[in-house]
Protein backbone atom coordinates (compact mmCIF):
# COMPACT_ATOMS: atom_id res chain seq x y z
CA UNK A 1 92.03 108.74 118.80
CA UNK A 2 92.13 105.51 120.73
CA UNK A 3 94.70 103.62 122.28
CA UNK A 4 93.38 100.57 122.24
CA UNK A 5 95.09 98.10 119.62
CA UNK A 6 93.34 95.05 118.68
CA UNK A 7 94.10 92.81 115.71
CA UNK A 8 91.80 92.90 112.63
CA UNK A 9 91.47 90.57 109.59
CA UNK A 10 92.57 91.12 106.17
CA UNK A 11 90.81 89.16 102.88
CA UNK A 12 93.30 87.78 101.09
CA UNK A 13 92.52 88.10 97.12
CA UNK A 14 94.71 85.12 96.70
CA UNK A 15 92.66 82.47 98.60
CA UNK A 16 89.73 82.77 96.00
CA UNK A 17 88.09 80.57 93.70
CA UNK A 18 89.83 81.47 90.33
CA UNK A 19 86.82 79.61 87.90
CA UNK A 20 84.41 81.30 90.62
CA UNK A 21 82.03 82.37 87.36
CA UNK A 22 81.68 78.75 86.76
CA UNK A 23 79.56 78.06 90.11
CA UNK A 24 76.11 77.74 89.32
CA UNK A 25 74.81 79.94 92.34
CA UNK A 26 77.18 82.44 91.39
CA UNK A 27 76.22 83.20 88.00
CA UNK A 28 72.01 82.23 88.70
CA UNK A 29 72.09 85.42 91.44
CA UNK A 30 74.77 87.37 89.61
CA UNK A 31 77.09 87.38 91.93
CA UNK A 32 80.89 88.83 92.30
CA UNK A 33 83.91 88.25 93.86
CA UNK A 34 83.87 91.47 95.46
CA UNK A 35 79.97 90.99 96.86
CA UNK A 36 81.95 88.21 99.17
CA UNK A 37 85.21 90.10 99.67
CA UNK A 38 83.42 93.14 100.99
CA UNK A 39 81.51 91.26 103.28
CA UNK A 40 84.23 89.95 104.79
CA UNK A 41 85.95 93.46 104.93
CA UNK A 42 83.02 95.60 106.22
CA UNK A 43 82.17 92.62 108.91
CA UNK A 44 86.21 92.58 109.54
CA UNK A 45 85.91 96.77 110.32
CA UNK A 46 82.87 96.11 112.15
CA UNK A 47 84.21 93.67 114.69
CA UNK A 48 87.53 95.76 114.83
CA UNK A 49 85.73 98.69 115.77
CA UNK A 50 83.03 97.08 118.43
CA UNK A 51 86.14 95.68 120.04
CA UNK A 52 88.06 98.75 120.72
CA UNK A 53 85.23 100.11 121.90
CA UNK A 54 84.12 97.24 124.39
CA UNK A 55 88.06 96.86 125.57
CA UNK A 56 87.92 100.65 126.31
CA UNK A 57 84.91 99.50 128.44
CA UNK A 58 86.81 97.01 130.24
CA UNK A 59 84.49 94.14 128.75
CA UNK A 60 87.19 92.34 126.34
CA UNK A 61 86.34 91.41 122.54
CA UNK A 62 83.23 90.85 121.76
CA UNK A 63 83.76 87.25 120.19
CA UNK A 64 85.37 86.46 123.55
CA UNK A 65 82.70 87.25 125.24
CA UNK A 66 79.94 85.55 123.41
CA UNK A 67 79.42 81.66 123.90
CA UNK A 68 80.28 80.07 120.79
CA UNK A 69 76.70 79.18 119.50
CA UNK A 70 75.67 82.63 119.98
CA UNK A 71 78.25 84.04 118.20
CA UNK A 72 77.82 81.97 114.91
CA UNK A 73 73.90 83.42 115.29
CA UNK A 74 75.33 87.28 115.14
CA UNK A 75 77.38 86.29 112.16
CA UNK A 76 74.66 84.57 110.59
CA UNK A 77 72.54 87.74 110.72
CA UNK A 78 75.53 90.26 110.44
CA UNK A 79 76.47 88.05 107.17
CA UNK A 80 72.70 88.84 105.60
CA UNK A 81 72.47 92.13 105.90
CA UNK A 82 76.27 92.97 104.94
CA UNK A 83 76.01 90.24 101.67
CA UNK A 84 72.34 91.83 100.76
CA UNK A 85 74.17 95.59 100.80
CA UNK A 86 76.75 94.18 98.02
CA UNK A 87 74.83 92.14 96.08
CA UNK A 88 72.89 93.68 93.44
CA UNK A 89 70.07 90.68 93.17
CA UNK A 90 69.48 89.80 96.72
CA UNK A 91 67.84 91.31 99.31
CA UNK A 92 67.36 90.23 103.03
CA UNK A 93 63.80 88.30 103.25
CA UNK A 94 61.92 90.50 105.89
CA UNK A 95 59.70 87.61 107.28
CA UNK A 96 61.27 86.42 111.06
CA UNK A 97 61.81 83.03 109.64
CA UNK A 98 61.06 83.08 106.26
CA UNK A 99 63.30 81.16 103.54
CA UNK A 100 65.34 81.46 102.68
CA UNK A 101 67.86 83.99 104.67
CA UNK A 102 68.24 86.12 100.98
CA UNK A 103 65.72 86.34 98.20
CA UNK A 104 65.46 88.26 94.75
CA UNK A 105 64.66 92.04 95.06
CA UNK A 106 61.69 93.04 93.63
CA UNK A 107 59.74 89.81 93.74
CA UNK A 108 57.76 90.04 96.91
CA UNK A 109 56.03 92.89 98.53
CA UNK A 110 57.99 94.59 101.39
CA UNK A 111 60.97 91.68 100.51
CA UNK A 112 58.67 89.57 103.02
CA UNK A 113 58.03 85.75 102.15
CA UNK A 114 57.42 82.14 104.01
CA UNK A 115 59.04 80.24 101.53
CA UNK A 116 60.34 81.99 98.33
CA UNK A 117 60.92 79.88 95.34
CA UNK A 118 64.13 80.49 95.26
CA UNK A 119 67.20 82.75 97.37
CA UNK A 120 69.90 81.69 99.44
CA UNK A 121 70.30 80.43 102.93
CA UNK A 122 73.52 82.15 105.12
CA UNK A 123 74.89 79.86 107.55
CA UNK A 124 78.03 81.04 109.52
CA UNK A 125 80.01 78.08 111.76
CA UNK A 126 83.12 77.27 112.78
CA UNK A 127 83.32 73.66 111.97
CA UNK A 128 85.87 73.42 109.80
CA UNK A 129 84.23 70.63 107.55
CA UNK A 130 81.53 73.54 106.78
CA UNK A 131 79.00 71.03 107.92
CA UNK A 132 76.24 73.17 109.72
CA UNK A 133 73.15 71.76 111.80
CA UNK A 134 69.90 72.84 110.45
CA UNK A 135 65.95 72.31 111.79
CA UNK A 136 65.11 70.52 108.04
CA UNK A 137 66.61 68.72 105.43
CA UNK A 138 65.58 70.60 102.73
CA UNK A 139 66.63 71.71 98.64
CA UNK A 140 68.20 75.05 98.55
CA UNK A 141 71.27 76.98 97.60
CA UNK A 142 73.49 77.32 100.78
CA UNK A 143 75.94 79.54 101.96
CA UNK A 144 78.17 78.62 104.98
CA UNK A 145 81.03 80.97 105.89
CA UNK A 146 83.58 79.08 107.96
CA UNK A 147 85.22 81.18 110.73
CA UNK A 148 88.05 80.97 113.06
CA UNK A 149 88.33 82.89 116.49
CA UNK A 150 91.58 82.83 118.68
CA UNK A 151 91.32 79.92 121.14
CA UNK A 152 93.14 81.51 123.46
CA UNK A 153 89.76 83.35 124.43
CA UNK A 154 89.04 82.27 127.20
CA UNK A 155 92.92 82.73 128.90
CA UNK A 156 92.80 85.96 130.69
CA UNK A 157 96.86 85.91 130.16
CA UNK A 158 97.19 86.52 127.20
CA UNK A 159 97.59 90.38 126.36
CA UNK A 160 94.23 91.91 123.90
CA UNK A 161 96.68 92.96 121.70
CA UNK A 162 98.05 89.62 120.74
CA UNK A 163 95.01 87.76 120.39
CA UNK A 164 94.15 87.03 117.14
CA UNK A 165 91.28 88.37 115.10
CA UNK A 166 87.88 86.86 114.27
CA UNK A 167 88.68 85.43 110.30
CA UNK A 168 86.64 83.89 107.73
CA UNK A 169 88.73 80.57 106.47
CA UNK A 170 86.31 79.39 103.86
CA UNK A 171 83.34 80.15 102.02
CA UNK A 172 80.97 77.85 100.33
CA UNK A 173 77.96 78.21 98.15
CA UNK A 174 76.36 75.40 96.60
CA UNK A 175 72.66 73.55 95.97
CA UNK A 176 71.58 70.83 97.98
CA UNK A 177 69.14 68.75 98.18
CA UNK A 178 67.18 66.92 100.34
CA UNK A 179 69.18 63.35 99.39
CA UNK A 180 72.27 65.17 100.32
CA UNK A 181 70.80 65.52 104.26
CA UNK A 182 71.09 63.03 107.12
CA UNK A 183 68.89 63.57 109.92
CA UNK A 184 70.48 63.37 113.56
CA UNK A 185 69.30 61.56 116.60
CA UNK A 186 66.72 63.70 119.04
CA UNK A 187 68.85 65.21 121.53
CA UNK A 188 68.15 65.95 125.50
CA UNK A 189 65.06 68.47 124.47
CA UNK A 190 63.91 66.61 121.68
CA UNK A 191 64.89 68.70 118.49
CA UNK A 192 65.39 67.03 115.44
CA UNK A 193 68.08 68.66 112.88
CA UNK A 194 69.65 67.39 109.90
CA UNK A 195 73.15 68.08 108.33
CA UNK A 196 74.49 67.58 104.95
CA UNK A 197 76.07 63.31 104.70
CA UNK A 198 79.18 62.61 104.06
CA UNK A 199 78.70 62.48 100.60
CA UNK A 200 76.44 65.62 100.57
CA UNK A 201 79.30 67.82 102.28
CA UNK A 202 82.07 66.51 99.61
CA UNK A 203 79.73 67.49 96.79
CA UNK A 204 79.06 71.10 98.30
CA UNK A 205 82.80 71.30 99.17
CA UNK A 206 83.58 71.60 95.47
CA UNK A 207 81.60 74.65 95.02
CA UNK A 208 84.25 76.59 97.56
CA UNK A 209 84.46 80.32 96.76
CA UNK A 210 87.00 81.49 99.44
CA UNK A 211 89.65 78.84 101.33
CA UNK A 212 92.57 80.07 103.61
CA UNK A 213 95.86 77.31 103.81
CA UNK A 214 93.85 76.96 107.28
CA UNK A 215 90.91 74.89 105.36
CA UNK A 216 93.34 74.01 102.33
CA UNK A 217 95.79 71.73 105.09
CA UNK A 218 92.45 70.11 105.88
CA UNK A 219 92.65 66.26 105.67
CA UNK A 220 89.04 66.72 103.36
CA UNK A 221 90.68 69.23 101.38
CA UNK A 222 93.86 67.77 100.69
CA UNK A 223 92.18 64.06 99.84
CA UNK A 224 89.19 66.17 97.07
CA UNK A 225 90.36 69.30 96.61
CA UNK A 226 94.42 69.04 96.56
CA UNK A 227 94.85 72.83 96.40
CA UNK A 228 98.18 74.48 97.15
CA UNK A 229 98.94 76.23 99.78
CA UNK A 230 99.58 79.91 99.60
């Protein structure tokens, strides 16, 4: 049994979508509440468990010692394997960068495709907004879970044990469309990427599945959304 205590998320049943059956996306890939809540618990557990067993190491959290960008990329991958295990219509797509992230079992030989018809892309990020860079403006159905890690992270002061756990604040799944893009300027290397307007985000916004009173003080989800706090 191991000393080490580190903090671990809990999903709140509270902070979901009550008319969740009425999202499109939902009901096309038959999807439940508890696909999304277990997710969240069994990538909650995972986490909890990595970290005890790095700190016993003497190498901290893992989320503390990842750089940001990296971190969101574990998630995103952690987040299709862990949503294709609980959902009883998806399946990872087995093609290294084939779309999207999650397609229908059954449909294409060894779950391997370029571009399947249809499926859903997993996003994980931590911008609060949900707004998430991407290589293409492109129609698909989208699924961005918003996370939280303790800012503190980087202060070797304060004690493991108080630092506060990785935690999913909102969860989003929605179809967008190309018209619902705008495409960013080149940066220093030249990539072009695109992320949903202002007008694309507040339309996705609305299909929310999960939101914590972290996302629901928002200033964008008290002006469209005006849900209470919990």
């Amino acid at each position: 049994m191991s000393n080490i205590n580190v903090q671990v998320a809990e999903v709140n049943d509270a902070f979901f979508n009550p008319r969740l059956a009425d999202n499109p996306c939902v009901s096309r890939y038959n999807l439940r509440k508890a696909d999304f809540a277990n997710t969240m618990t069994d990538i909650y557990e995972f986490m909890g468990d990595l970290n005890v067993m790095s700190v016993e190491r003497g190498w901290g959290r893992f989320e503390d010692m990842l750089q940001l960008q990296a971190l969101s990329n574990v998630l995103s991958n952690l987040l299709n394997s862990t949503m294709a295990k609980h959902s009883r219509e998806l399946v990872v797509n087995t093609l290294p960068n084939g779309h999207p992230d999650l397609i229908r079992t059954g449909i294409y030989p060894n779950n391997l495709v370029a571009e399947a018809e249809d499926g859903v892309e997993m996003k994980a990020t931590r911008n609060t907004g949900a707004a998430v860079d991407m290589h293409s403006a492109r129609e698909q159905d989208l699924c961005t879970f918003v996370y939280q890690v303790d800012e503190r992270r980087d202060d070797p002061g304060v004690p493991i044990a108080e630092r506060q756990p990785l935690t999913f604040t909102g969860i989003f799944l929605g179809h967008v469309t190309e018209e619902d893009y705008r495409h960013n300027e080149r940066g220093e290397r030249g990539t072009r990427t695109a992320t949903l307007s202002k007008d694309g985000l507040s339309s996705y916004r609305r299909s929310w599945v999960y939101l914590t009173n972290e996302l629901r003080g928002t200033i964008w989800a008290s002006r469209s959304l005006n849900l209470p706090m919990l």
